[in-house]
PDB file of N, CA and C in Angstrom:
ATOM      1  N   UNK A   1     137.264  71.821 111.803  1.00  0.00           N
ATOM      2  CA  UNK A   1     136.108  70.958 111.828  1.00  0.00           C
ATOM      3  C   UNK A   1     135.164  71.392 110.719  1.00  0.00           C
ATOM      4  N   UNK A   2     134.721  70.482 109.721  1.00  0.00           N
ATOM      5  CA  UNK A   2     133.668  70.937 108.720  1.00  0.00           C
ATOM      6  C   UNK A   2     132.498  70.804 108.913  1.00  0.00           C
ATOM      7  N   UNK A   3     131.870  71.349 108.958  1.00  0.00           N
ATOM      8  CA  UNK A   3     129.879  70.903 109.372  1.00  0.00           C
ATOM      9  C   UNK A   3     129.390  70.849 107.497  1.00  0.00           C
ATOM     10  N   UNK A   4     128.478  70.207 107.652  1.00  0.00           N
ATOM     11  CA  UNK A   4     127.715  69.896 106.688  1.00  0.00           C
ATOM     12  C   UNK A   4     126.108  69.519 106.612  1.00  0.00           C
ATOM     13  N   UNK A   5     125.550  70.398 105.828  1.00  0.00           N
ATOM     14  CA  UNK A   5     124.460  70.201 105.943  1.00  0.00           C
ATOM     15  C   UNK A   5     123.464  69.708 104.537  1.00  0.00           C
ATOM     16  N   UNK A   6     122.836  68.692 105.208  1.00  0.00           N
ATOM     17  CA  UNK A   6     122.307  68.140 103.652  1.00  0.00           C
ATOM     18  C   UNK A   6     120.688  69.071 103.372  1.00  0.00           C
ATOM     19  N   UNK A   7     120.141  68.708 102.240  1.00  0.00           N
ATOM     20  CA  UNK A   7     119.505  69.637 101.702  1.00  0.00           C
ATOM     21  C   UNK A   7     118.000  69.781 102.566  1.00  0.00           C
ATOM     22  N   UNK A   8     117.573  67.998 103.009  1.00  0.00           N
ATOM     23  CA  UNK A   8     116.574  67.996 103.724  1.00  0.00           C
ATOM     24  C   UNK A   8     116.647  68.485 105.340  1.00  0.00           C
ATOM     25  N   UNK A   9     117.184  68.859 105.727  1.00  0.00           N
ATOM     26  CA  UNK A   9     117.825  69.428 106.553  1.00  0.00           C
ATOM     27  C   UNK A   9     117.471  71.197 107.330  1.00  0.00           C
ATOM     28  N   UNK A  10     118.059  71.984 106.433  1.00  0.00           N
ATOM     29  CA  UNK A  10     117.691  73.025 106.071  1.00  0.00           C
ATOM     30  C   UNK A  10     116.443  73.653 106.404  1.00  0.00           C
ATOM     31  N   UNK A  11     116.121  74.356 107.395  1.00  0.00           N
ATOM     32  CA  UNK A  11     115.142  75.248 108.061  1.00  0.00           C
ATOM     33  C   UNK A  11     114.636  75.986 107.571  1.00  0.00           C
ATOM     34  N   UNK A  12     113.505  76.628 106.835  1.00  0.00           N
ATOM     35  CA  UNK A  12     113.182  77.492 106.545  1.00  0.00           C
ATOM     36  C   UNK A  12     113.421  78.833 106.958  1.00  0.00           C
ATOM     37  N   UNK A  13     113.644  80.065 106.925  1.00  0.00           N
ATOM     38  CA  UNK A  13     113.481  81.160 107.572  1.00  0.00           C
ATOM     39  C   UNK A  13     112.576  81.556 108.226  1.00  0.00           C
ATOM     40  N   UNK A  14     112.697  82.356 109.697  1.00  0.00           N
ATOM     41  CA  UNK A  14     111.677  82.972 110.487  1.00  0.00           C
ATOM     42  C   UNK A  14     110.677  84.163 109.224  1.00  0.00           C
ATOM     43  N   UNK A  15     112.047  85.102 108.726  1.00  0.00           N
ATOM     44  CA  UNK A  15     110.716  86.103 108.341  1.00  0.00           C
ATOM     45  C   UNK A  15     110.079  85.680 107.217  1.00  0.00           C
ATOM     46  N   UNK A  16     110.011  84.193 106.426  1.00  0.00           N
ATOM     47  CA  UNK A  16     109.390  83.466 105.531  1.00  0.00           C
ATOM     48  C   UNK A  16     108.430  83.045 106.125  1.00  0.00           C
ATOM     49  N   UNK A  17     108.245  82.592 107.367  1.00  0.00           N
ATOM     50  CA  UNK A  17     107.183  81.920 107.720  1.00  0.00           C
ATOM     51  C   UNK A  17     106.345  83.095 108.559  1.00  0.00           C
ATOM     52  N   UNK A  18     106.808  84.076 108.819  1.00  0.00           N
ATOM     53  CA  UNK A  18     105.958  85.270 109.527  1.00  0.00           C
ATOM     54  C   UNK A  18     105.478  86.119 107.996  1.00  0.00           C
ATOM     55  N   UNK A  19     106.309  86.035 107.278  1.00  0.00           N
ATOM     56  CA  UNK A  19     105.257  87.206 105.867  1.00  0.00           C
ATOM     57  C   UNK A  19     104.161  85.840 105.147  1.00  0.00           C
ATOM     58  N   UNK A  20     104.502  84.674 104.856  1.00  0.00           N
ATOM     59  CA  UNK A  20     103.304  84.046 105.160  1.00  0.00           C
ATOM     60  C   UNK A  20     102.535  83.907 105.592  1.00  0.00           C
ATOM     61  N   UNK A  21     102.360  83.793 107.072  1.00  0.00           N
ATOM     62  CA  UNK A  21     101.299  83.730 108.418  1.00  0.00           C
ATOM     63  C   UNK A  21     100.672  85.793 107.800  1.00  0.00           C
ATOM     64  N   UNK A  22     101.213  86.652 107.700  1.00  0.00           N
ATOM     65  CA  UNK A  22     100.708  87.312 107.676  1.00  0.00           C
ATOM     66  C   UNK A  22      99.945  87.765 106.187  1.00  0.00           C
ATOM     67  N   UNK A  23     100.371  87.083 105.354  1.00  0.00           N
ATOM     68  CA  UNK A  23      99.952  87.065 103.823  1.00  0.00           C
ATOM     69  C   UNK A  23      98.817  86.296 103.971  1.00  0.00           C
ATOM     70  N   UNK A  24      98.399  84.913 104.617  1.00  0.00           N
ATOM     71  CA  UNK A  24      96.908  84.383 105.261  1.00  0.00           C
ATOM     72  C   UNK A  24      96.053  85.025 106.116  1.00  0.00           C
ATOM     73  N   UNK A  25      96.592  86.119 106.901  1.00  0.00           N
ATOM     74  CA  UNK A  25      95.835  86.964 107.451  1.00  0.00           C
ATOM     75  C   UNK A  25      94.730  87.551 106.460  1.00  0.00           C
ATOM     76  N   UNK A  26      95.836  88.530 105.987  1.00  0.00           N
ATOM     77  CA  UNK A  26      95.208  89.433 105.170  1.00  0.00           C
ATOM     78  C   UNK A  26      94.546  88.594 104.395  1.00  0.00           C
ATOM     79  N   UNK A  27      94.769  88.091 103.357  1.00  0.00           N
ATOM     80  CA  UNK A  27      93.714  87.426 102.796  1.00  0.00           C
ATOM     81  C   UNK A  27      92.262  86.849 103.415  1.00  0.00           C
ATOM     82  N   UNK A  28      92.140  86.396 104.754  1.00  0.00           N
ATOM     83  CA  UNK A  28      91.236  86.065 105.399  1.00  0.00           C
ATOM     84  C   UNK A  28      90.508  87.101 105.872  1.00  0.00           C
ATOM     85  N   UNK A  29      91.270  88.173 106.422  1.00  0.00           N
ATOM     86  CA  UNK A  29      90.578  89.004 106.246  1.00  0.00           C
ATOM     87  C   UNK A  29      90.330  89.913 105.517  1.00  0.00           C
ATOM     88  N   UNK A  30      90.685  89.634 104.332  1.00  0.00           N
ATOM     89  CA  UNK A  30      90.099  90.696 103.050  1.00  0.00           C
ATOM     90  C   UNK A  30      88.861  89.691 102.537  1.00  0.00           C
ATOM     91  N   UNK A  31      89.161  88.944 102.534  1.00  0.00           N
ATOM     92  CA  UNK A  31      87.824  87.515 102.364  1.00  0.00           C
ATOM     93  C   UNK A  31      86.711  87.873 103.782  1.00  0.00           C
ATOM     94  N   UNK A  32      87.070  88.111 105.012  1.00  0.00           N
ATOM     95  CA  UNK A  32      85.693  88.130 105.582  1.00  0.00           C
ATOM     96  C   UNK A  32      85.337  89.693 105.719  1.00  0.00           C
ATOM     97  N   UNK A  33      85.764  90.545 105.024  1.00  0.00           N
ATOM     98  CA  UNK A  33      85.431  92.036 105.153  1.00  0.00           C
ATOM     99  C   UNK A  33      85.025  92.323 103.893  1.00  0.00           C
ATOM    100  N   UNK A  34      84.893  91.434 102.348  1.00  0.00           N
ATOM    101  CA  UNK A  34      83.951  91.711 101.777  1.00  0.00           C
ATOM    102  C   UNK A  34      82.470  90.585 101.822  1.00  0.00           C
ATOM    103  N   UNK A  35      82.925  89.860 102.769  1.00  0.00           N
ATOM    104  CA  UNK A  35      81.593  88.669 103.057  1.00  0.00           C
ATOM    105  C   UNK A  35      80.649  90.019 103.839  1.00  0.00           C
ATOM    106  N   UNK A  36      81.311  90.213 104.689  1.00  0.00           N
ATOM    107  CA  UNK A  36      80.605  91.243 105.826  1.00  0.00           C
ATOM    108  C   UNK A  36      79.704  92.314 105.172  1.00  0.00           C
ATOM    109  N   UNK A  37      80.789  92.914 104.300  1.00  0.00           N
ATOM    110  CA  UNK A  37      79.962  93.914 103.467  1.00  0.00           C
ATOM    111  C   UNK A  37      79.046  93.780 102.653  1.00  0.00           C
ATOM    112  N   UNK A  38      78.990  92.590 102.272  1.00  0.00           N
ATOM    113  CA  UNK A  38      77.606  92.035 101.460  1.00  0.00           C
ATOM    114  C   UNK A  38      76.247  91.353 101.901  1.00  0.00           C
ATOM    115  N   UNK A  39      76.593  91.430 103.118  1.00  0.00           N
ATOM    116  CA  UNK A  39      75.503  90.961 104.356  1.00  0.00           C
ATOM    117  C   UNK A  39      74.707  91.748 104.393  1.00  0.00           C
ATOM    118  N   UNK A  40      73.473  91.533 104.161  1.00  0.00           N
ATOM    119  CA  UNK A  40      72.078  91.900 104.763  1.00  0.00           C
ATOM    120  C   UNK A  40      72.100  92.398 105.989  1.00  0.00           C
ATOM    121  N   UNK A  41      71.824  93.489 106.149  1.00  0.00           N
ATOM    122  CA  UNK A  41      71.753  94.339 107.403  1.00  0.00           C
ATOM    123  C   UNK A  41      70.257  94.443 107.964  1.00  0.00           C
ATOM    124  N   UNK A  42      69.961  93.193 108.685  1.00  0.00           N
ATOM    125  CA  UNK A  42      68.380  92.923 109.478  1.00  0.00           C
ATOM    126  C   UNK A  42      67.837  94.231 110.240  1.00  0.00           C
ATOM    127  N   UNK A  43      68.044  94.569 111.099  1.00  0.00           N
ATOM    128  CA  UNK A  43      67.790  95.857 111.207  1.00  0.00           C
ATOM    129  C   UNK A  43      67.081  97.135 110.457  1.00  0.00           C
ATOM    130  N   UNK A  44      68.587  97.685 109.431  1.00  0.00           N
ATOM    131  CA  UNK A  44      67.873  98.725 108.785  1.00  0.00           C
ATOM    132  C   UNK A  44      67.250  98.123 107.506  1.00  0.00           C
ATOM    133  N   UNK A  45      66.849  96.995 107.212  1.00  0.00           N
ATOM    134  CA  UNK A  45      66.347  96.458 105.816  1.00  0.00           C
ATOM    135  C   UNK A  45      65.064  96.361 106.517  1.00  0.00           C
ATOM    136  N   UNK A  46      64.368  95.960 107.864  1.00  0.00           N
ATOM    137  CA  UNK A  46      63.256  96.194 108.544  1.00  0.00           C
ATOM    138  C   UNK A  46      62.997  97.501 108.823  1.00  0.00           C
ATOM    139  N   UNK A  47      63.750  98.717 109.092  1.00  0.00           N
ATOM    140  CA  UNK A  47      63.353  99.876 109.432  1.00  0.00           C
ATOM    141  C   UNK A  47      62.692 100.487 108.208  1.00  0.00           C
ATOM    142  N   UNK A  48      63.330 100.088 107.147  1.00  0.00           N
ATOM    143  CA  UNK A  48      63.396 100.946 105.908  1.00  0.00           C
ATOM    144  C   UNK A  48      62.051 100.495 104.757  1.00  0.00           C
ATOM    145  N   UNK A  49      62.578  99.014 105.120  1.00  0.00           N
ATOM    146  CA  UNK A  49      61.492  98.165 104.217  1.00  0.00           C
ATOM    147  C   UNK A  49      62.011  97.611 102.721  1.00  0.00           C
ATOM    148  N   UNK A  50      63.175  97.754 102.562  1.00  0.00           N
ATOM    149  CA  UNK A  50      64.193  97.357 101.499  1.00  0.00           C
ATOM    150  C   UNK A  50      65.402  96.359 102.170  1.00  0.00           C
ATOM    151  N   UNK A  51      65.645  96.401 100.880  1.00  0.00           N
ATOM    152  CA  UNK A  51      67.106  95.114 101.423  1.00  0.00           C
ATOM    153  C   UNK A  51      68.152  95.963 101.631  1.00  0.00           C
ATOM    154  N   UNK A  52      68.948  96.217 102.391  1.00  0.00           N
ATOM    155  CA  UNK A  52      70.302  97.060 103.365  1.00  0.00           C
ATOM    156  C   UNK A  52      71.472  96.173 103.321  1.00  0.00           C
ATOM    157  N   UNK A  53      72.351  96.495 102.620  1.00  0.00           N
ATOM    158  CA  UNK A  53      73.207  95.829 103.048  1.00  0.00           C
ATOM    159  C   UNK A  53      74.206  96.542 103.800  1.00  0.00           C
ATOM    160  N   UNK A  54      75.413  95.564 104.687  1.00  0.00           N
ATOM    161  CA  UNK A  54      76.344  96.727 105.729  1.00  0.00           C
ATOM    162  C   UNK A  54      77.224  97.681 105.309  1.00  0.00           C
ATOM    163  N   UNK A  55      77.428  97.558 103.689  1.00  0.00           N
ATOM    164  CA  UNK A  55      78.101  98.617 102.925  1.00  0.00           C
ATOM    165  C   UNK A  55      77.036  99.850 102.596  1.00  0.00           C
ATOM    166  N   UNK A  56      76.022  99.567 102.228  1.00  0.00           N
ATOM    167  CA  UNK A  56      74.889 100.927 102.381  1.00  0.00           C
ATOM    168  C   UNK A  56      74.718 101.267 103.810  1.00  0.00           C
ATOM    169  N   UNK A  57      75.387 100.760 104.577  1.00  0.00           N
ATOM    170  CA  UNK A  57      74.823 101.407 106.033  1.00  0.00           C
ATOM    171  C   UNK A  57      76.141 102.176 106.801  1.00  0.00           C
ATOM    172  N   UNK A  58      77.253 101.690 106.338  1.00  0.00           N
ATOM    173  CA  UNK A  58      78.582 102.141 106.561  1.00  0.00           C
ATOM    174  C   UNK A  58      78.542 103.279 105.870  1.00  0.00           C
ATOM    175  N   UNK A  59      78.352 103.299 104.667  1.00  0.00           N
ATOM    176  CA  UNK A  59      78.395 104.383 103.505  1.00  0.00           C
ATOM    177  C   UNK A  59      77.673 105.592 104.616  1.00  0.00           C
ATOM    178  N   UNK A  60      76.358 105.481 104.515  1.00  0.00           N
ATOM    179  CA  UNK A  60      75.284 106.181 105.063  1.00  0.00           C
ATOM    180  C   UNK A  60      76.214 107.017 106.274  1.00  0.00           C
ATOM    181  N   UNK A  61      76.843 106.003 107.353  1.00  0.00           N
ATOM    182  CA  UNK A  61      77.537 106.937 108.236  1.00  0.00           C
ATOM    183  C   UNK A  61      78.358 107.902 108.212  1.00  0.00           C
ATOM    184  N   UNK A  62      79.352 107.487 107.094  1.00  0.00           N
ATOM    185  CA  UNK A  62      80.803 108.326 106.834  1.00  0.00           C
ATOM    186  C   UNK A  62      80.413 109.650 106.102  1.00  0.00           C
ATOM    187  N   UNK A  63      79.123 109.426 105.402  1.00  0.00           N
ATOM    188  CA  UNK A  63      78.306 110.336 104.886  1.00  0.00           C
ATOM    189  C   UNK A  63      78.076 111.623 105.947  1.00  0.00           C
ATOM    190  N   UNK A  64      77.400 111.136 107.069  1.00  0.00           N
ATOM    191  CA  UNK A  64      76.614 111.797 108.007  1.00  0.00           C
ATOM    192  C   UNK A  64      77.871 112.362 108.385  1.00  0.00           C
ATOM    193  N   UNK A  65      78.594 111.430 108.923  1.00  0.00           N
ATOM    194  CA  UNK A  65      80.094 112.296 109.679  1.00  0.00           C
ATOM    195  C   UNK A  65      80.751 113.153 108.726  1.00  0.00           C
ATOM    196  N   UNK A  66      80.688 113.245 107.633  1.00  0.00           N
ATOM    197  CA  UNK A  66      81.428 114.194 106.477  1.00  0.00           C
ATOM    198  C   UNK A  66      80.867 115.262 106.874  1.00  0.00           C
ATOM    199  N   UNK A  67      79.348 115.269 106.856  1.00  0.00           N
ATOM    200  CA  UNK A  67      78.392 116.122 106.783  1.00  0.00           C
ATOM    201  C   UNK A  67      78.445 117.225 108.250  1.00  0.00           C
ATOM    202  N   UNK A  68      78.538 116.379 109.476  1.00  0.00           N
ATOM    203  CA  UNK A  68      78.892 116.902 110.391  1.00  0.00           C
ATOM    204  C   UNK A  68      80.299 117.330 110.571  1.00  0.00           C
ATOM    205  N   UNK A  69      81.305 116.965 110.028  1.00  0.00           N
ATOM    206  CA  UNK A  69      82.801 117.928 109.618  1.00  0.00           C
ATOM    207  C   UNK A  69      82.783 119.295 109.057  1.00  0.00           C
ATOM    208  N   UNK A  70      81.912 118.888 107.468  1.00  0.00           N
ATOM    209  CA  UNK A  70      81.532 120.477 107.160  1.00  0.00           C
ATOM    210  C   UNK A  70      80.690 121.339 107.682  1.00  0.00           C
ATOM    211  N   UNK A  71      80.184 120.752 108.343  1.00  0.00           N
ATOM    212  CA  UNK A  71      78.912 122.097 109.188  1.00  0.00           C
ATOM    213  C   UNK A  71      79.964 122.612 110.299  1.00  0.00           C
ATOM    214  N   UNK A  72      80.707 121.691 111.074  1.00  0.00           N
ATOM    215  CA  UNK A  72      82.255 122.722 112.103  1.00  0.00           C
ATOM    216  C   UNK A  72      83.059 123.370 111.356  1.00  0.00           C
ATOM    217  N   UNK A  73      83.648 123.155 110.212  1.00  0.00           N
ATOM    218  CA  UNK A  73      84.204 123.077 109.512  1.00  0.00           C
ATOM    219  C   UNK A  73      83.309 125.508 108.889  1.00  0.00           C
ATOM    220  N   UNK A  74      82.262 125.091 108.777  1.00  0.00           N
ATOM    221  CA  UNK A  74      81.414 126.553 108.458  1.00  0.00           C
ATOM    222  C   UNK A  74      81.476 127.049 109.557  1.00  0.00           C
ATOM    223  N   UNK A  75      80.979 126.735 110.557  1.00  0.00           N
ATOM    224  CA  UNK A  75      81.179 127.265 111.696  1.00  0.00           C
ATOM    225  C   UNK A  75      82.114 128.412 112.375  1.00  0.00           C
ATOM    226  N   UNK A  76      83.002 126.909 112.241  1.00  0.00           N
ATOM    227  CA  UNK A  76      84.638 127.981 112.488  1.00  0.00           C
ATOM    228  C   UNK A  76      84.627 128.804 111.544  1.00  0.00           C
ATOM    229  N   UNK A  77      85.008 129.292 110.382  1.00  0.00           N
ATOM    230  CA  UNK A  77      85.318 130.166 109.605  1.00  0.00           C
ATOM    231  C   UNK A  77      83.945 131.031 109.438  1.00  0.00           C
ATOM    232  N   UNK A  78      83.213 131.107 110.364  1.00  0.00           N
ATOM    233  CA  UNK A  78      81.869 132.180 110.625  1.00  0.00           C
ATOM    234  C   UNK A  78      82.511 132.860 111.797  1.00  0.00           C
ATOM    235  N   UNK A  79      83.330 132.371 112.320  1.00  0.00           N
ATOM    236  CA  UNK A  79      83.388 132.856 113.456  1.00  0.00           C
ATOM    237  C   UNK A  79      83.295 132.080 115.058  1.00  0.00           C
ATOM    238  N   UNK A  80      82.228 131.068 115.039  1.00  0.00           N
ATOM    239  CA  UNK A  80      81.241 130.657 115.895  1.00  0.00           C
ATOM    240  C   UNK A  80      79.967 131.106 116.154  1.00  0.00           C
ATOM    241  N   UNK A  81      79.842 132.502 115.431  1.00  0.00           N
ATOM    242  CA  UNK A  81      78.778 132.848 115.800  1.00  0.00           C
ATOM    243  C   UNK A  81      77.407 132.143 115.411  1.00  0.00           C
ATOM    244  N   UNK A  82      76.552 132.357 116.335  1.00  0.00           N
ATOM    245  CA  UNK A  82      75.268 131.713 116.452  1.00  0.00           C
ATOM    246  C   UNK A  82      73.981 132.277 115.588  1.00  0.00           C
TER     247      UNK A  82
END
């Protein structure tokens, strides 16, 4: 028995249409994670009295947490002592 299949016919592939769906991801969200980061941060732009955006305020944290790594970070190799 011969099967035959004409051209319009023809299915696309599953992992074609899943690395697509996931190639629109990413892009969407690489598109709303630098929208985000360029956002005015209401809050600390009122605390401060300048314009904040959520990348100066992210920054600011990873900062602080660095900062608090190396102070355990001295710590331990003091010893612990107080």
């Amino acid at each position: 028995m011969q099967q035959t299949i004409q051209l319009g016919q023809v299915r696309p592939s599953v992992l074609s249409n899943v690395g697509r769906t996931v190639k629109n991801w990413r892009e969407e969200l690489s598109h709303n994670l630098v929208t985000w980061l360029a956002t005015k941060n209401e809050w600390f732009s009122a605390f401060t009295g300048e314009t904040v955006t959520n990348k100066h305020v992210l920054l600011a944290h990873l900062y602080m947490v660095a900062l608090v790594v190396v102070m355990m970070v001295a710590g331990w190799l003091e010893g612990g002592a107080l």
